[in-house]
C-alpha atoms as a PDB file:
ATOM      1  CA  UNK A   1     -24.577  18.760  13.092  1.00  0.00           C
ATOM      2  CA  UNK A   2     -22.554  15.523  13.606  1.00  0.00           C
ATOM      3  CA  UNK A   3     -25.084  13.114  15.056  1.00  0.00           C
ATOM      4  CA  UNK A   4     -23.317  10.611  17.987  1.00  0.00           C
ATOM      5  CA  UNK A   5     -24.338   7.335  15.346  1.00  0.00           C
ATOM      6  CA  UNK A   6     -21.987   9.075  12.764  1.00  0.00           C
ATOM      7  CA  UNK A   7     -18.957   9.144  14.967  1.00  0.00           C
ATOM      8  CA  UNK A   8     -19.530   6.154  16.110  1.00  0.00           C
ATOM      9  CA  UNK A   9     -20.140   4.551  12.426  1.00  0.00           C
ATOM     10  CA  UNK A  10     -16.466   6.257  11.600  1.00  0.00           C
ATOM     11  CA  UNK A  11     -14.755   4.992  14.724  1.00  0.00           C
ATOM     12  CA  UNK A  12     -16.183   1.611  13.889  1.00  0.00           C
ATOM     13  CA  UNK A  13     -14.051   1.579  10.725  1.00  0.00           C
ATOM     14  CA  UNK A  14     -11.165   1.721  12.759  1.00  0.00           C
ATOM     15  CA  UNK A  15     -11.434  -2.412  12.824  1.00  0.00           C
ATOM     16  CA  UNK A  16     -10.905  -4.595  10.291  1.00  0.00           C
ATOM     17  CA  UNK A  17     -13.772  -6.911   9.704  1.00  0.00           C
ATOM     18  CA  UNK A  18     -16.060  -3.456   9.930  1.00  0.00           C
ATOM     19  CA  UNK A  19     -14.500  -1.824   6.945  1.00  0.00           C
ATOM     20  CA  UNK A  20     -15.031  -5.160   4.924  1.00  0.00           C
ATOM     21  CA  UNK A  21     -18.642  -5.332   5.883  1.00  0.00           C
ATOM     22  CA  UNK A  22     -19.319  -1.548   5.234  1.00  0.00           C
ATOM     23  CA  UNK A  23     -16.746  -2.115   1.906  1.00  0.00           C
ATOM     24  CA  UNK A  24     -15.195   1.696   2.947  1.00  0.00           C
ATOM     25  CA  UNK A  25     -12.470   3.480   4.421  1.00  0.00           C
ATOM     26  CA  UNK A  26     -11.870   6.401   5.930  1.00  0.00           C
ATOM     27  CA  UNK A  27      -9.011   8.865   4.996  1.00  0.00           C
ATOM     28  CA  UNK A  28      -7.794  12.643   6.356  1.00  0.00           C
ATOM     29  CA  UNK A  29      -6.276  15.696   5.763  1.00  0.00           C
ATOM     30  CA  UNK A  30      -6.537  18.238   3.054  1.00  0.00           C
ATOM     31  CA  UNK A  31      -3.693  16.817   0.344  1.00  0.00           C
ATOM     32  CA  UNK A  32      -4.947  12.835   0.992  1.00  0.00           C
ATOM     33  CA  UNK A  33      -8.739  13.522   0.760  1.00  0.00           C
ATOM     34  CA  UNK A  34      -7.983  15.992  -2.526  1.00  0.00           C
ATOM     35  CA  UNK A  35      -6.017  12.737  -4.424  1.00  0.00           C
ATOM     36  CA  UNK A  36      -9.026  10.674  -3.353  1.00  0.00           C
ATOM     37  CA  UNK A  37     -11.330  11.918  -4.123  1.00  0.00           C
ATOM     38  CA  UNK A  38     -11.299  12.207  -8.110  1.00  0.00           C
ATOM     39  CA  UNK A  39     -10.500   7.838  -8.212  1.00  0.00           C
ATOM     40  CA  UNK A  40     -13.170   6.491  -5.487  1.00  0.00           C
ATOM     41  CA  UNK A  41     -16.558   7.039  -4.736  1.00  0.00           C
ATOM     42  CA  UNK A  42     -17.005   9.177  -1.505  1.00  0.00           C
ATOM     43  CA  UNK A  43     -19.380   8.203   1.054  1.00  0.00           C
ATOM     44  CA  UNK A  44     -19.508  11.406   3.430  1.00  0.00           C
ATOM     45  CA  UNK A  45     -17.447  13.864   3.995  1.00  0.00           C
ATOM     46  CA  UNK A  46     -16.393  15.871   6.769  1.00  0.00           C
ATOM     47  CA  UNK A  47     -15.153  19.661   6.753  1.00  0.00           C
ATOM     48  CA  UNK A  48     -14.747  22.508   8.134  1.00  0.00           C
ATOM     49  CA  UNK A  49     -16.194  25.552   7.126  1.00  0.00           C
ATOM     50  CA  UNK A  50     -13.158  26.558   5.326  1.00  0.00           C
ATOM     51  CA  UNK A  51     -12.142  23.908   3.491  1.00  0.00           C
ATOM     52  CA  UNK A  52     -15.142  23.717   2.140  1.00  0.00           C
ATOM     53  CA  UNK A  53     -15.609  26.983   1.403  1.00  0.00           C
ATOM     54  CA  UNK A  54     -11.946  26.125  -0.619  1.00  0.00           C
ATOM     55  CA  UNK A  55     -12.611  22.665  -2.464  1.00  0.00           C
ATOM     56  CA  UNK A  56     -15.686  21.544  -4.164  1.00  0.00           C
ATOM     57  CA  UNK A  57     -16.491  18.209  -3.317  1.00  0.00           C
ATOM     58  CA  UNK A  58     -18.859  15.776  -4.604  1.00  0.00           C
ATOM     59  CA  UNK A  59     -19.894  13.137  -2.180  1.00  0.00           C
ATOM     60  CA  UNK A  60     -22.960  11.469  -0.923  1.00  0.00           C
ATOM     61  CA  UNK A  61     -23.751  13.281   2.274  1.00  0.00           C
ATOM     62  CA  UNK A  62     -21.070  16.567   3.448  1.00  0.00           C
ATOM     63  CA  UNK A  63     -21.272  18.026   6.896  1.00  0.00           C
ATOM     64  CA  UNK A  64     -19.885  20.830   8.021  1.00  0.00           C
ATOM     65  CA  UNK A  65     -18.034  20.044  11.284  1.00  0.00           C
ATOM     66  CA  UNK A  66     -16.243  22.384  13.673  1.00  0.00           C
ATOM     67  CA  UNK A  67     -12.463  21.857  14.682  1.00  0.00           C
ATOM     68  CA  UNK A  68     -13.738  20.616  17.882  1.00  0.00           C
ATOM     69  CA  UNK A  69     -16.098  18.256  15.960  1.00  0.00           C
ATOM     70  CA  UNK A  70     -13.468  17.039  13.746  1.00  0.00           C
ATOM     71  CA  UNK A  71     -11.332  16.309  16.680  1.00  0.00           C
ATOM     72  CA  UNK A  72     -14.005  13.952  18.022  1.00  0.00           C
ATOM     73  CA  UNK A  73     -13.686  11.716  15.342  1.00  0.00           C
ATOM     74  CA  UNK A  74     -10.549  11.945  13.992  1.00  0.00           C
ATOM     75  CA  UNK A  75      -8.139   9.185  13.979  1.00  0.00           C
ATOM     76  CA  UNK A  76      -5.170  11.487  13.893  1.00  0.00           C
ATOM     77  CA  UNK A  77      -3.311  13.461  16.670  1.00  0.00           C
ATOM     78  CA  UNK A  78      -3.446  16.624  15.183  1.00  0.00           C
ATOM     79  CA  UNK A  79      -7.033  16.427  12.588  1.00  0.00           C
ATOM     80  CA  UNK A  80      -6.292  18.234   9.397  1.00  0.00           C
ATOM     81  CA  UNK A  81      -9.772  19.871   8.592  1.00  0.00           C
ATOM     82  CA  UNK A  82     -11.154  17.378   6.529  1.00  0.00           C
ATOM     83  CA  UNK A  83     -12.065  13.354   6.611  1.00  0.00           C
ATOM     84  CA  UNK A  84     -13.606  11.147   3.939  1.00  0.00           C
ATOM     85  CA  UNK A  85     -14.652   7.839   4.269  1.00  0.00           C
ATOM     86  CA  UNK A  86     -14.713   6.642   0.665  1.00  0.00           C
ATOM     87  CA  UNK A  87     -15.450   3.296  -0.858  1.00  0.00           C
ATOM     88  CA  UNK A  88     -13.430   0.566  -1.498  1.00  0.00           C
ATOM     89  CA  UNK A  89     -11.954  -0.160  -5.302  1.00  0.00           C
ATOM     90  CA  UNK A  90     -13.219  -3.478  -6.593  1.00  0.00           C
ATOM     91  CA  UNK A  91     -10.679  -4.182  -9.218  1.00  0.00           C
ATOM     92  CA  UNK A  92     -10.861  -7.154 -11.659  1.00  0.00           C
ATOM     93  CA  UNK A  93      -8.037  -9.526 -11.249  1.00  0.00           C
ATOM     94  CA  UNK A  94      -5.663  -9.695 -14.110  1.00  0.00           C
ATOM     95  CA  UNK A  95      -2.056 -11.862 -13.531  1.00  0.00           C
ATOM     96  CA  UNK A  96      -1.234 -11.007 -17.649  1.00  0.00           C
ATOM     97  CA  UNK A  97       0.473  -7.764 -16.236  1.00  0.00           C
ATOM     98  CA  UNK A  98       3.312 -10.246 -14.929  1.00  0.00           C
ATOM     99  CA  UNK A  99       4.037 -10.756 -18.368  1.00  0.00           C
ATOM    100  CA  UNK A 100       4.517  -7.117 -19.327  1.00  0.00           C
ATOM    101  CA  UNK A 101       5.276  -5.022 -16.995  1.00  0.00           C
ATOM    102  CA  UNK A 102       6.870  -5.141 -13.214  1.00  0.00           C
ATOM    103  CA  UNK A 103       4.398  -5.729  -9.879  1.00  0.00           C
ATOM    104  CA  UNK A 104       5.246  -6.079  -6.403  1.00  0.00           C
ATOM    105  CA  UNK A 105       4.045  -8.709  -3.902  1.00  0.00           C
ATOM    106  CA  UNK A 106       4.035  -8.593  -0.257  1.00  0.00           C
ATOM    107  CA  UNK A 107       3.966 -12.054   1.399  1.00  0.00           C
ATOM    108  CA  UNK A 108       2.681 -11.474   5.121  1.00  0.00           C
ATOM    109  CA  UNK A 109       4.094  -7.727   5.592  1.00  0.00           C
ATOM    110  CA  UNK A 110       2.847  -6.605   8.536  1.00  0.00           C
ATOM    111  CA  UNK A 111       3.289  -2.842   9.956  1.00  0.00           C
ATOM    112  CA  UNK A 112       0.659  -0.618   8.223  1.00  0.00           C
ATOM    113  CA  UNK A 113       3.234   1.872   8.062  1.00  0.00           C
ATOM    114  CA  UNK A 114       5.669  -0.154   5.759  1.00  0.00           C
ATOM    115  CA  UNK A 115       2.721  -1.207   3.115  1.00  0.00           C
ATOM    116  CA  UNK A 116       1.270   2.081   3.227  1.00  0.00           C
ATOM    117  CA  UNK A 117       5.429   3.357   2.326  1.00  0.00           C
ATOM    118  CA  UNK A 118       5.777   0.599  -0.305  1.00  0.00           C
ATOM    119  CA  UNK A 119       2.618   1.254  -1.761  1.00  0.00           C
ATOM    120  CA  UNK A 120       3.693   5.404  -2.615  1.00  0.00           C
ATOM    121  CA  UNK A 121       7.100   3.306  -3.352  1.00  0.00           C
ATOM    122  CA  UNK A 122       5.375   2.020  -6.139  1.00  0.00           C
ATOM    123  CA  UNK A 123       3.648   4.876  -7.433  1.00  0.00           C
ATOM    124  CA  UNK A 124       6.878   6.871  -7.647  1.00  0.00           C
ATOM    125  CA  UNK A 125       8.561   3.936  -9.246  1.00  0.00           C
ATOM    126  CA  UNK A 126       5.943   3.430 -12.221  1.00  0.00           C
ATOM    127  CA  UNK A 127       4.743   0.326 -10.638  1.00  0.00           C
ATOM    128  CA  UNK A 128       1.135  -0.269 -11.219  1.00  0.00           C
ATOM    129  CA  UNK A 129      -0.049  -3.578  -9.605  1.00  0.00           C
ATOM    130  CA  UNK A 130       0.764  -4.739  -6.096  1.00  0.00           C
ATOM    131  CA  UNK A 131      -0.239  -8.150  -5.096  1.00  0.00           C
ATOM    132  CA  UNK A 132      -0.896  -8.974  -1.366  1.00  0.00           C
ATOM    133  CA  UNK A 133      -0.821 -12.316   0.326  1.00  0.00           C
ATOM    134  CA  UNK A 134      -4.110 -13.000   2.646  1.00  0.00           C
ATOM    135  CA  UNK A 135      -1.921 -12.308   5.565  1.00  0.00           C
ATOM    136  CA  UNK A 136      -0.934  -9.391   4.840  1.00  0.00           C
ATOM    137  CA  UNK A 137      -2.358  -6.269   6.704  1.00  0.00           C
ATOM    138  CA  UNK A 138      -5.069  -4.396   5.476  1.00  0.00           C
ATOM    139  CA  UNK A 139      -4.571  -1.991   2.936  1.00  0.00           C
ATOM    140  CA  UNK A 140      -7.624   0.440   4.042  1.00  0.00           C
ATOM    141  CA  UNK A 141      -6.094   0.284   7.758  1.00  0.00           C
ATOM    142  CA  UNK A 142      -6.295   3.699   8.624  1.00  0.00           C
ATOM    143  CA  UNK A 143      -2.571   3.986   9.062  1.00  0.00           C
ATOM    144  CA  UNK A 144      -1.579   2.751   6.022  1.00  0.00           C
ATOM    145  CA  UNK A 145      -3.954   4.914   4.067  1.00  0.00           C
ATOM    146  CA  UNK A 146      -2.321   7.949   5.511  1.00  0.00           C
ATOM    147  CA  UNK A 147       1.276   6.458   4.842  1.00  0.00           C
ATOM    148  CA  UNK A 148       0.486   5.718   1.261  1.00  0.00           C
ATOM    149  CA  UNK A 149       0.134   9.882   0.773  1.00  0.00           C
ATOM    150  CA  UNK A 150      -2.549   9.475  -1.983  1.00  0.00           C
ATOM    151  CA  UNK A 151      -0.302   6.753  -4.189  1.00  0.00           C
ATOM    152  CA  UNK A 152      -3.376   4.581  -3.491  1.00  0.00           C
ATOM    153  CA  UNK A 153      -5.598   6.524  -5.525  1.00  0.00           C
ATOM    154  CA  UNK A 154      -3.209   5.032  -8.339  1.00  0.00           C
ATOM    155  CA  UNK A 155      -2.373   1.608  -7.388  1.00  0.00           C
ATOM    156  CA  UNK A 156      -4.535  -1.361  -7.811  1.00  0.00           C
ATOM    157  CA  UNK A 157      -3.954  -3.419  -4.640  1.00  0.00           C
ATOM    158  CA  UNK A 158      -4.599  -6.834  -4.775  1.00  0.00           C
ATOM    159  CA  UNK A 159      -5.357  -9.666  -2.205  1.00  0.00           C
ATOM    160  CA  UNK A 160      -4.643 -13.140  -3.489  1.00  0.00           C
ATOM    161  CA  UNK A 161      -3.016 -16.430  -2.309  1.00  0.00           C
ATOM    162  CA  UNK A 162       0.584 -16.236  -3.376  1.00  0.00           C
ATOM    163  CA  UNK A 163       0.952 -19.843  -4.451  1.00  0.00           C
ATOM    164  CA  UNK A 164      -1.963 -19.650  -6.211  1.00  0.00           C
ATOM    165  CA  UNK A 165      -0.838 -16.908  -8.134  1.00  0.00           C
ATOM    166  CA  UNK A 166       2.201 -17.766  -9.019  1.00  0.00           C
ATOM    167  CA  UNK A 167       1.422 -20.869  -9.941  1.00  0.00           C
ATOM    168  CA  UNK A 168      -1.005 -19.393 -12.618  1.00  0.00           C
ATOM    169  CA  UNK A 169       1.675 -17.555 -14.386  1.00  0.00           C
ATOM    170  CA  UNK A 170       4.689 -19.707 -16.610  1.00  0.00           C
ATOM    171  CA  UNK A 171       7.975 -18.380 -17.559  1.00  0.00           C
ATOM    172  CA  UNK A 172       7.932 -14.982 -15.838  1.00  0.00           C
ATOM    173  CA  UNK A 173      10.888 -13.554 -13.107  1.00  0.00           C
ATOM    174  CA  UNK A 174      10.077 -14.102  -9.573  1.00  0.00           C
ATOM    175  CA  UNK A 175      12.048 -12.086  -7.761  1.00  0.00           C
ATOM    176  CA  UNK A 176      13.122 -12.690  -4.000  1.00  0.00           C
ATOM    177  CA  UNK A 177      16.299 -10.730  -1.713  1.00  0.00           C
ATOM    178  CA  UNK A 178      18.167 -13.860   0.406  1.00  0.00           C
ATOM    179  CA  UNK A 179      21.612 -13.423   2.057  1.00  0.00           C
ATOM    180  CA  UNK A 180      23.015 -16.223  -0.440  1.00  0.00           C
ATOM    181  CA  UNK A 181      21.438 -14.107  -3.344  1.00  0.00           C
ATOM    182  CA  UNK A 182      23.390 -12.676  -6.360  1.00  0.00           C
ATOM    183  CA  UNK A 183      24.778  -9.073  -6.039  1.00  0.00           C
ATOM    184  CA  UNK A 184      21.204  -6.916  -7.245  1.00  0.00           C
ATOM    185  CA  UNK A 185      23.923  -4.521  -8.618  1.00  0.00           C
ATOM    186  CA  UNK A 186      25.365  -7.303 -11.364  1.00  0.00           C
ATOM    187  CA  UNK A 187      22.714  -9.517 -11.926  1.00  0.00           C
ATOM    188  CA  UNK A 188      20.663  -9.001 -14.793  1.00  0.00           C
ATOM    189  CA  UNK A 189      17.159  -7.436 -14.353  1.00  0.00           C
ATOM    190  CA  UNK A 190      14.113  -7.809 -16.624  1.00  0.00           C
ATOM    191  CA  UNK A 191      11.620  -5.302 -16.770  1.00  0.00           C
ATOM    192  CA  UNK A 192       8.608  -7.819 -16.153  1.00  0.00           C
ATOM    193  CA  UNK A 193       7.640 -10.061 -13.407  1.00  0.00           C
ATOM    194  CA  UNK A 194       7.017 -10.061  -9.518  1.00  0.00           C
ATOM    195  CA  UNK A 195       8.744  -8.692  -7.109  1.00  0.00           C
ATOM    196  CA  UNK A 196       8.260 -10.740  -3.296  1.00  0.00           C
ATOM    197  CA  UNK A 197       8.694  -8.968  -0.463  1.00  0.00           C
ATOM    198  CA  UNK A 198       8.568 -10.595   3.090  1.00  0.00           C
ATOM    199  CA  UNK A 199       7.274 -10.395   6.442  1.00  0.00           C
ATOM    200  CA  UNK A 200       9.560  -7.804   8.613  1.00  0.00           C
ATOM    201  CA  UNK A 201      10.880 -10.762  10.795  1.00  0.00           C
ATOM    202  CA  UNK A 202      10.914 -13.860   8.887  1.00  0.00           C
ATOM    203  CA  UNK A 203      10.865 -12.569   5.212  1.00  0.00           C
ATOM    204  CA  UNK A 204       9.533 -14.971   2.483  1.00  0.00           C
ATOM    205  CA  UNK A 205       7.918 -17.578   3.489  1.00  0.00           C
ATOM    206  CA  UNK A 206       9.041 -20.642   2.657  1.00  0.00           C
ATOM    207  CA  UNK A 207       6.372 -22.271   0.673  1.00  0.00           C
ATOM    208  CA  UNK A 208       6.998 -18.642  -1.433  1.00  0.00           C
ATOM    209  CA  UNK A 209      10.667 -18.990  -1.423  1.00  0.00           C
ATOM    210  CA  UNK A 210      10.787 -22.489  -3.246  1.00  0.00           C
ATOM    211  CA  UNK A 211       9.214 -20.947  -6.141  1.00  0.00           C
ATOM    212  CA  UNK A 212      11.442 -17.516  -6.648  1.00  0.00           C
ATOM    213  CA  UNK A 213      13.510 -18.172  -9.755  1.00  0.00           C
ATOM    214  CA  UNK A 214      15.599 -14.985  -9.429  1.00  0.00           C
ATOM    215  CA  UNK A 215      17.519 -14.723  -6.227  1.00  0.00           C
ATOM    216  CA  UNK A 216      19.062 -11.617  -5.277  1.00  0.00           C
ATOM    217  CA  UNK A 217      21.004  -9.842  -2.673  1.00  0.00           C
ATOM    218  CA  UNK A 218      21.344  -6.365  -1.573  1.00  0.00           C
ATOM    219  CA  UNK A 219      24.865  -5.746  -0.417  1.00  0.00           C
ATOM    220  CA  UNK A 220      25.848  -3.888   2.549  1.00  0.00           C
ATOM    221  CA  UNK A 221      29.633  -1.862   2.242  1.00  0.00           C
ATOM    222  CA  UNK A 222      32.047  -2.368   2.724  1.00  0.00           C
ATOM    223  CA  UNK A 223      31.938  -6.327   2.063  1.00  0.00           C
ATOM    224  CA  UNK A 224      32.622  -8.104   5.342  1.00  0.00           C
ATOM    225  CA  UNK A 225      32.232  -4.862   7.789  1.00  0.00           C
ATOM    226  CA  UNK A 226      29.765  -5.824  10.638  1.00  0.00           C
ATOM    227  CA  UNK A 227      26.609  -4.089   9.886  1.00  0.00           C
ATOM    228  CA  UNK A 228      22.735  -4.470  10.608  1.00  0.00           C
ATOM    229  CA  UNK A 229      21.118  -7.916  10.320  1.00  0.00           C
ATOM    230  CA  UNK A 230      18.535  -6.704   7.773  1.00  0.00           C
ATOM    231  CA  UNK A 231      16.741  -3.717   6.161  1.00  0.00           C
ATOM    232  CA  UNK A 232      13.478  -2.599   6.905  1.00  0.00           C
ATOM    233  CA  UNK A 233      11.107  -4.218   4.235  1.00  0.00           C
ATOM    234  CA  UNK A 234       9.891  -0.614   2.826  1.00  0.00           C
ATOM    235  CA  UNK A 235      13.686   0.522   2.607  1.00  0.00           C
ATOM    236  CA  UNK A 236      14.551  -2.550   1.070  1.00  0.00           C
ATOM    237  CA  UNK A 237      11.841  -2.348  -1.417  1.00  0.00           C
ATOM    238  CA  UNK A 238      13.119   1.406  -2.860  1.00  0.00           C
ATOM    239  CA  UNK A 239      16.118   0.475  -2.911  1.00  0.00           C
ATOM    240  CA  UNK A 240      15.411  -2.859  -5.570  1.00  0.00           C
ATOM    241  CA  UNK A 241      12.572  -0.831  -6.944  1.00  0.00           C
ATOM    242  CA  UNK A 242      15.366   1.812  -7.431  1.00  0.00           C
ATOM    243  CA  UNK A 243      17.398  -0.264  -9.328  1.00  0.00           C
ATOM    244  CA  UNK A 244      15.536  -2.048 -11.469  1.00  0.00           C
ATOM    245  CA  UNK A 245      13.841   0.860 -12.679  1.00  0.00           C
ATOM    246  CA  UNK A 246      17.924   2.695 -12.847  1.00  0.00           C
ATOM    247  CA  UNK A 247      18.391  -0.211 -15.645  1.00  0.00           C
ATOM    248  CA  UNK A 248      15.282   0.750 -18.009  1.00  0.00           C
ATOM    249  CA  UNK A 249      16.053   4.519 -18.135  1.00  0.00           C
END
């Protein structure tokens, strides 16, 4: 039976400064619960009959839920017979992978959706590490669990001051896009360092900006046509992903 306290403890996890205290997020559906659930420890699970009947899962405490049940504490529209609230990763913080191997960083992104999209950006692209700047939103938001579609069950995400951390590191690439950039397409890439992505509406800050080393520009076609002031920051980020990894193959 789901007791009221245990909806209530999974709707709290909805905020922010809950899922930090409690150290856990929640995550649902069949295919996102599946990936998680061999990489983080799972607090309590929630299933139907079915689906549990389908998957063994190993997990503190599992309850059996109806689909009605489900629907009272899902977080989704349409509640995909299972949800998980799993612990959060504690990973130990090591800036050496600048030196050997490519990493994203998102300075003040925003929409859950578009770190939850650059995040399974990164997993398809090979990239490991993705560094976060403390304003950037939560990782374990609900949303941008869902949008990550199990690619953070493979990333290590990492929340750090951006100055600080590039500050720590000498001689790598750190890559930013600009408008007076140089052409992404001619330029040549190295297959180590940090990627910086901005905020959707101001992009890098600049405090950031004065210490990117490698500008770049992604150009719209046909040069000089009037086009769109910008790209979203997930599109932008496959795209440069894309191409840097379109020079190592």
């Amino acid at each position: 039976m789901l007791s009221k306290n245990k909806i209530k403890y999974i709707h709290s996890l909805e905020l922010k400064k809950n899922r930090r205290e409690e150290q856990a997020f929640i995550a649902e559906g069949s295919k996102l619960v599946g990936d998680m659930l061999g990489h983080f420890h799972c607090k309590m699970l929630l299933g139907t009959k079915e689906w549990l009947n389908m998957m063994p899962v190993q997990a503190e405490e599992v309850i059996e839920v109806s689909a009605d049940e489900l629907a009272k504490v899902s977080l989704q529209k349409a509640p995909q017979e299972v949800l998980a609230v799993f612990k959060q990763p504690s990973y130990p913080m090591d800036t050496k992978v600048l030196s050997h191997s490519l990493c994203l960083a998102l300075d003040n992104v925003q929409d859950p959706g578009n770190v939850g999209t650059i995040i399974r950006l990164a997993d398809w692209f090979g990239i490991e590490h993705v560094f976060c700047s403390l304003g950037t939103v939560d990782v374990y938001n609900p949303k941008t669990v869902q949008a990550t579609m199990g690619a953070l069950a493979r990333i290590k995400v990492y929340y750090i001051d951006l100055l600080q951390l590039i500050h720590s590191v000498k001689d790598i690439p750190i890559y930013g896009t600009f408008l007076d950039g140089d052409d992404i397409y001619k330029k040549k890439l190295f297959d180590h360092g940090l990627i910086i992505m901005g905020n959707e509406g101001n992009g890098i800050s600049k405090e950031v900006e004065q210490l990117v080393n490698e500008r770049l520009l992604i150009p719209n076609y046909p040069k000089g046509r009037m086009t769109s002031e910008s790209l979203n920051v997930a599109m932008a980020t496959g795209i440069i992903c894309a191409e840097f990894r379109r020079r190592q193959a």
